[in-house]
Protein backbone atom coordinates (compact mmCIF):
# COMPACT_ATOMS: atom_id res chain seq x y z
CA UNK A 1 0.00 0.00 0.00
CA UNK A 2 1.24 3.41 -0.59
CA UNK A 3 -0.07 5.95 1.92
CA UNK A 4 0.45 9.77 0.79
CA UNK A 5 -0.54 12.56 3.49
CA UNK A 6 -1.97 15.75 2.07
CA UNK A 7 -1.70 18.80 4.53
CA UNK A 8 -1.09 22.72 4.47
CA UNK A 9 -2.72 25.43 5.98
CA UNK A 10 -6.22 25.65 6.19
CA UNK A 11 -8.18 27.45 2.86
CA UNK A 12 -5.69 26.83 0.38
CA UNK A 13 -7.13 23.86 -1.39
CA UNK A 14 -6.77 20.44 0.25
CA UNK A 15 -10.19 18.92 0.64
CA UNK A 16 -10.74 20.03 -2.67
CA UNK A 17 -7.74 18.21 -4.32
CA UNK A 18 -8.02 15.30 -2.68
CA UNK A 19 -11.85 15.10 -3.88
CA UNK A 20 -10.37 15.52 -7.37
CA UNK A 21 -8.31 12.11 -6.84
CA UNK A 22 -11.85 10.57 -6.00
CA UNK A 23 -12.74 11.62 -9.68
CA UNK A 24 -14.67 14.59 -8.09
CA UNK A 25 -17.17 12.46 -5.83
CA UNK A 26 -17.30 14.36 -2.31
CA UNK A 27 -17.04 12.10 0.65
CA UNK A 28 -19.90 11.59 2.52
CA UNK A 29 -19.65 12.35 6.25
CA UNK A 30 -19.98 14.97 9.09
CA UNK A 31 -18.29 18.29 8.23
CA UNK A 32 -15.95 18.68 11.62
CA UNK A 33 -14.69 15.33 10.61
CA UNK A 34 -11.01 15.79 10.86
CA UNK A 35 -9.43 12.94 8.60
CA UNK A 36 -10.85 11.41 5.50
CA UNK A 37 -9.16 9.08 2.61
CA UNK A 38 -10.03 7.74 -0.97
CA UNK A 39 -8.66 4.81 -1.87
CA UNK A 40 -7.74 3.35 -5.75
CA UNK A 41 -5.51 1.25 -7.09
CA UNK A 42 -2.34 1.63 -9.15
CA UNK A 43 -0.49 -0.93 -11.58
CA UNK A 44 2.99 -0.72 -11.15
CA UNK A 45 5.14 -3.32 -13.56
CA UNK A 46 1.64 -5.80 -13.30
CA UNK A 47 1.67 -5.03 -9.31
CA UNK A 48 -1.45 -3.89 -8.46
CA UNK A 49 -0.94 -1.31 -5.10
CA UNK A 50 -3.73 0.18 -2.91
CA UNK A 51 -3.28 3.94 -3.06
CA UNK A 52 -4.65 6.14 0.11
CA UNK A 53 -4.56 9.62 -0.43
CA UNK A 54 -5.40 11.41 3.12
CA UNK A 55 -6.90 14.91 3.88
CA UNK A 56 -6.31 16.29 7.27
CA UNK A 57 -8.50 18.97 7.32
CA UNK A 58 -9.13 22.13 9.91
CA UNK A 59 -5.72 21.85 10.83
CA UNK A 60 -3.00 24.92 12.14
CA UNK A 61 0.26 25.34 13.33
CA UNK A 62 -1.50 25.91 16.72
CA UNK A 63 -3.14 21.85 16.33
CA UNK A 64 -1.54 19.74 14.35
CA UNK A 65 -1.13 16.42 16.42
CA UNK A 66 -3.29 14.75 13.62
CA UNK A 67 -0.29 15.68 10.99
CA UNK A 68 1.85 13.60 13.35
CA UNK A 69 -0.57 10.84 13.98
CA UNK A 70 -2.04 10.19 10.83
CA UNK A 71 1.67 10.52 9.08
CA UNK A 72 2.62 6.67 10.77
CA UNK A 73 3.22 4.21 7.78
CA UNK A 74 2.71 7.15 5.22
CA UNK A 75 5.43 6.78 2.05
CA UNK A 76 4.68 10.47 1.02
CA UNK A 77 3.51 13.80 1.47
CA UNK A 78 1.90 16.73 -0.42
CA UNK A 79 2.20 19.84 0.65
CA UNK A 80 -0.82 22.14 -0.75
CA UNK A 81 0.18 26.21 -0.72
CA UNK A 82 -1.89 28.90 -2.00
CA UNK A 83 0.09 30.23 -4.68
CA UNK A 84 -1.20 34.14 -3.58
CA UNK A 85 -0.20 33.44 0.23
CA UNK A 86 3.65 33.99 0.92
CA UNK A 87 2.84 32.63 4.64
CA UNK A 88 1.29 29.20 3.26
CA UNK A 89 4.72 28.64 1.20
CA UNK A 90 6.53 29.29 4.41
CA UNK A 91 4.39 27.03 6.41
CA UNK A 92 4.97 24.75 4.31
CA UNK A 93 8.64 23.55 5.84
CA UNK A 94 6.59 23.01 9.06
CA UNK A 95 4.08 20.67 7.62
CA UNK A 96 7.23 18.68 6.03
CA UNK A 97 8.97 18.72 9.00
CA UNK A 98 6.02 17.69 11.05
CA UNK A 99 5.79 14.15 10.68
CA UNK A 100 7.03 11.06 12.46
CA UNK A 101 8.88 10.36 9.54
CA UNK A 102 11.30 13.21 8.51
CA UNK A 103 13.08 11.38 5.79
CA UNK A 104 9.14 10.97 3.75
CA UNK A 105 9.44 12.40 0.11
CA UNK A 106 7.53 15.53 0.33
CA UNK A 107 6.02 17.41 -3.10
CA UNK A 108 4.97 21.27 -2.55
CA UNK A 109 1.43 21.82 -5.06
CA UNK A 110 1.15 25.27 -4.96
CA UNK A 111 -2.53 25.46 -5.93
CA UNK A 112 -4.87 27.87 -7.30
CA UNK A 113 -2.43 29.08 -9.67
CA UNK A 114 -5.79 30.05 -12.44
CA UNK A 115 -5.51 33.08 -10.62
CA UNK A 116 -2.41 34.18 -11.94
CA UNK A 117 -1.75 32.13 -14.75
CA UNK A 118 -3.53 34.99 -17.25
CA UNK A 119 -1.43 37.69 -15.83
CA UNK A 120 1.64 35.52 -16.66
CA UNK A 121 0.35 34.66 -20.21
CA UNK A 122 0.01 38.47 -20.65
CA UNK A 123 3.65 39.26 -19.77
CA UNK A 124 2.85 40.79 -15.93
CA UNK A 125 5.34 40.20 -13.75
CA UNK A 126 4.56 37.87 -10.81
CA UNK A 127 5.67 37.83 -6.92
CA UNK A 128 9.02 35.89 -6.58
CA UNK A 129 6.86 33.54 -4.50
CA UNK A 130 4.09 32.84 -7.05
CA UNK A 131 6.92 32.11 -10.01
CA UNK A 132 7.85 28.65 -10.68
CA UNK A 133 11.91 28.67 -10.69
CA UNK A 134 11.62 30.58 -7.49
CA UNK A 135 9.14 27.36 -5.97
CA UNK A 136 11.69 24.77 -7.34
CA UNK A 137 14.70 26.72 -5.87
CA UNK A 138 12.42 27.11 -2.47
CA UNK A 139 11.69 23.17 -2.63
CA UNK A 140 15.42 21.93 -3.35
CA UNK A 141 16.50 24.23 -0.44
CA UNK A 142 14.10 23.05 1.60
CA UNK A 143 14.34 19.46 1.49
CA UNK A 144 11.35 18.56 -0.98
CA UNK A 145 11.31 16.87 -4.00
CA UNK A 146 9.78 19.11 -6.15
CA UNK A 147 7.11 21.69 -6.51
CA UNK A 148 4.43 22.06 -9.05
CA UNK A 149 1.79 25.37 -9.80
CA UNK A 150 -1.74 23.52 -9.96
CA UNK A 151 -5.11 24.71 -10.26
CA UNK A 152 -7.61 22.43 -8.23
CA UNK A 153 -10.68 24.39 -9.77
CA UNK A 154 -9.65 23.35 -13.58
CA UNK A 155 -7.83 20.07 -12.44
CA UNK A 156 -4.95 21.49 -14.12
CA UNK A 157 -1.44 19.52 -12.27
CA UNK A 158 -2.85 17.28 -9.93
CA UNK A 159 -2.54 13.65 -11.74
CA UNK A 160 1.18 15.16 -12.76
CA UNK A 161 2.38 15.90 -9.24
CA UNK A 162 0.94 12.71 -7.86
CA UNK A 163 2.98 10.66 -10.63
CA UNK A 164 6.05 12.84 -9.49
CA UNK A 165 5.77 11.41 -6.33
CA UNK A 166 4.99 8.03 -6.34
CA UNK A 167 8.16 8.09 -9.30
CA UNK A 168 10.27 8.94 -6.05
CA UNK A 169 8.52 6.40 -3.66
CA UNK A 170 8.86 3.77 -6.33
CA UNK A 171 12.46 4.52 -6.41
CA UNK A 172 12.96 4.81 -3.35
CA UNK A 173 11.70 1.14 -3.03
CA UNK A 174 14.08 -0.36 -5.40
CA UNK A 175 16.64 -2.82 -5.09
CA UNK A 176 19.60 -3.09 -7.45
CA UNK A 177 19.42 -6.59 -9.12
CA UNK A 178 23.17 -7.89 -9.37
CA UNK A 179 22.10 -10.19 -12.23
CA UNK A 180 20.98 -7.36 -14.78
CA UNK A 181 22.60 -4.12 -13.29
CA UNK A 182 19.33 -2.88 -12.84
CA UNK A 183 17.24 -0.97 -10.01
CA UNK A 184 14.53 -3.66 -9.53
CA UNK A 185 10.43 -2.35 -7.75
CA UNK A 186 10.30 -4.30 -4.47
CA UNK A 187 6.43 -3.54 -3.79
CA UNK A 188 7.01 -6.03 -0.48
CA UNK A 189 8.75 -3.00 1.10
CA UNK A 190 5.52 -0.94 1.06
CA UNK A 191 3.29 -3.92 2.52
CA UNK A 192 1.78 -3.91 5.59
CA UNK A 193 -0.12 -6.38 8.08
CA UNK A 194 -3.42 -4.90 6.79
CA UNK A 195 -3.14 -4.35 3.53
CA UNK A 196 -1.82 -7.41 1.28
CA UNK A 197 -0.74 -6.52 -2.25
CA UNK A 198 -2.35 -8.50 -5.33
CA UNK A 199 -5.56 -8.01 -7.17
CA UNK A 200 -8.69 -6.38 -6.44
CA UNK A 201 -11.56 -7.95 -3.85
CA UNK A 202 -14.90 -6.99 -4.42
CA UNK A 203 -16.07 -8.67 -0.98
CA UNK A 204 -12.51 -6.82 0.85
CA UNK A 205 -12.75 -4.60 3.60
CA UNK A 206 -12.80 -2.07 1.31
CA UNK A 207 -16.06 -2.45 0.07
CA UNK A 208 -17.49 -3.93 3.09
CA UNK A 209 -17.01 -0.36 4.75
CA UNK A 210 -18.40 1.72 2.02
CA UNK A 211 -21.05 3.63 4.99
CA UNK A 212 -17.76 4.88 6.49
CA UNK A 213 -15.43 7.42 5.58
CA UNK A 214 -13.51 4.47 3.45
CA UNK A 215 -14.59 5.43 0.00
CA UNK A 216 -13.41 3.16 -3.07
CA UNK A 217 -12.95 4.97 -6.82
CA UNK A 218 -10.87 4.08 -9.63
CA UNK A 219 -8.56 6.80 -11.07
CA UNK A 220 -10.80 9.71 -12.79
CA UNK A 221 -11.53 9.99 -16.55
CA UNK A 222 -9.22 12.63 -18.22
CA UNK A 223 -11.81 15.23 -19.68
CA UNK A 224 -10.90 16.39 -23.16
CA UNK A 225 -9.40 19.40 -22.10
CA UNK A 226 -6.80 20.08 -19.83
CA UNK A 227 -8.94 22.83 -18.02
């Protein structure tokens, strides 16, 4: 199973990406829930992997024990900024950094970037913060693996950074194979006790707990435009 954390300040676009990796279906439940997950399933060399994707919602610097809780067994971590909030970008090293796992590949989405991607197009000039060389120089600095300008509203990024990120995970799961000279997937490294690898179980836990907060989707349908 590969586990991937989403967190960031509050309003700048979490719940709303992480809905978008449940092909846009809202998850039912009571609104001062504070954790929620979608679930599909990714083919990786003919291994078929669980993939959660996590939301930890209403959270601050102030209350953030559910960052630290929730991040046990996670392989990854997106970071969601708002691309007009300096502060959110600067946060962002504290949400990295607070996790029980310090080491956990850590992508930076800086999101709603529709609202400055005209004023780009049109030659304005654009805060140091909001510009993408200045995000990638930020990230490398600060110990992430990337950074990518997204736009939750027009789906515009999201599929992209996730595939950035389990690229990483996957390699950081790979063992050299002495035979071919080749880095080799080892998906047994990303197994756990309660979730076994191999193919898809209609009568699983997974769809046994469908009245929960557990939701099942397969990946969403590329539209025909990008926006």
């Amino acid at each position: 199973m590969i586990k991937i954390l989403v967190v960031g300040d509050s309003g700048c676009g979490k719940s709303t990406l992480v809905n978008l990796y449940n092909g846009n279906q809202t998850s039912v439940g009571d609104e001062d829930q504070m954790t929620d997950f979608v679930q599909r399933t990714i083919d990786i060399n003919g291994t078929l992997l669980y993939l959660q994707i996590w939301d930890v919602a209403n959270q601050d610097k102030g209350s953030s024990s559910l960052t630290m809780q929730f991040s046990r067994n996670a392989s990854g971590i997106i970071c969601v900024t708002d691309i007009n909030d300096q502060m959110s970008l600067e946060n962002s090293i504290f949400w990295k950094n607070n996790t029980s796992d310090k080491t956990l590949p850590c992508m930076i989405a800086a999101n709603k970037y529709d609202l400055v991607e005209e004023l780009e197009k049109e030659g304005q000039q654009l805060e140091d913060f909001q510009q993408e060389k200045f995000l990638n120089l930020f990230a490398k600095k600060h110990g992430f693996i990337g950074a990518r300008r997204i736009s939750s509203r027009y789906n515009d990024g999201p599929e992209e950074l996730l595939k950035t990120l389990i690229d990483e995970i996957i390699e950081r799961n790979s063992t050299l194979n002495l035979e071919t000279g080749e880095k080799e997937f080892n998906p047994t490294a990303l197994e756990t006790a309660s979730f076994r690898l191999g193919p898809i179980d209609k009568s699983s836990i997974f769809f046994q707990e469908k009245k929960s907060k557990i939701q099942y989707r397969e990946p969403p349908k590329k539209s025909g435009c990008c926006k």
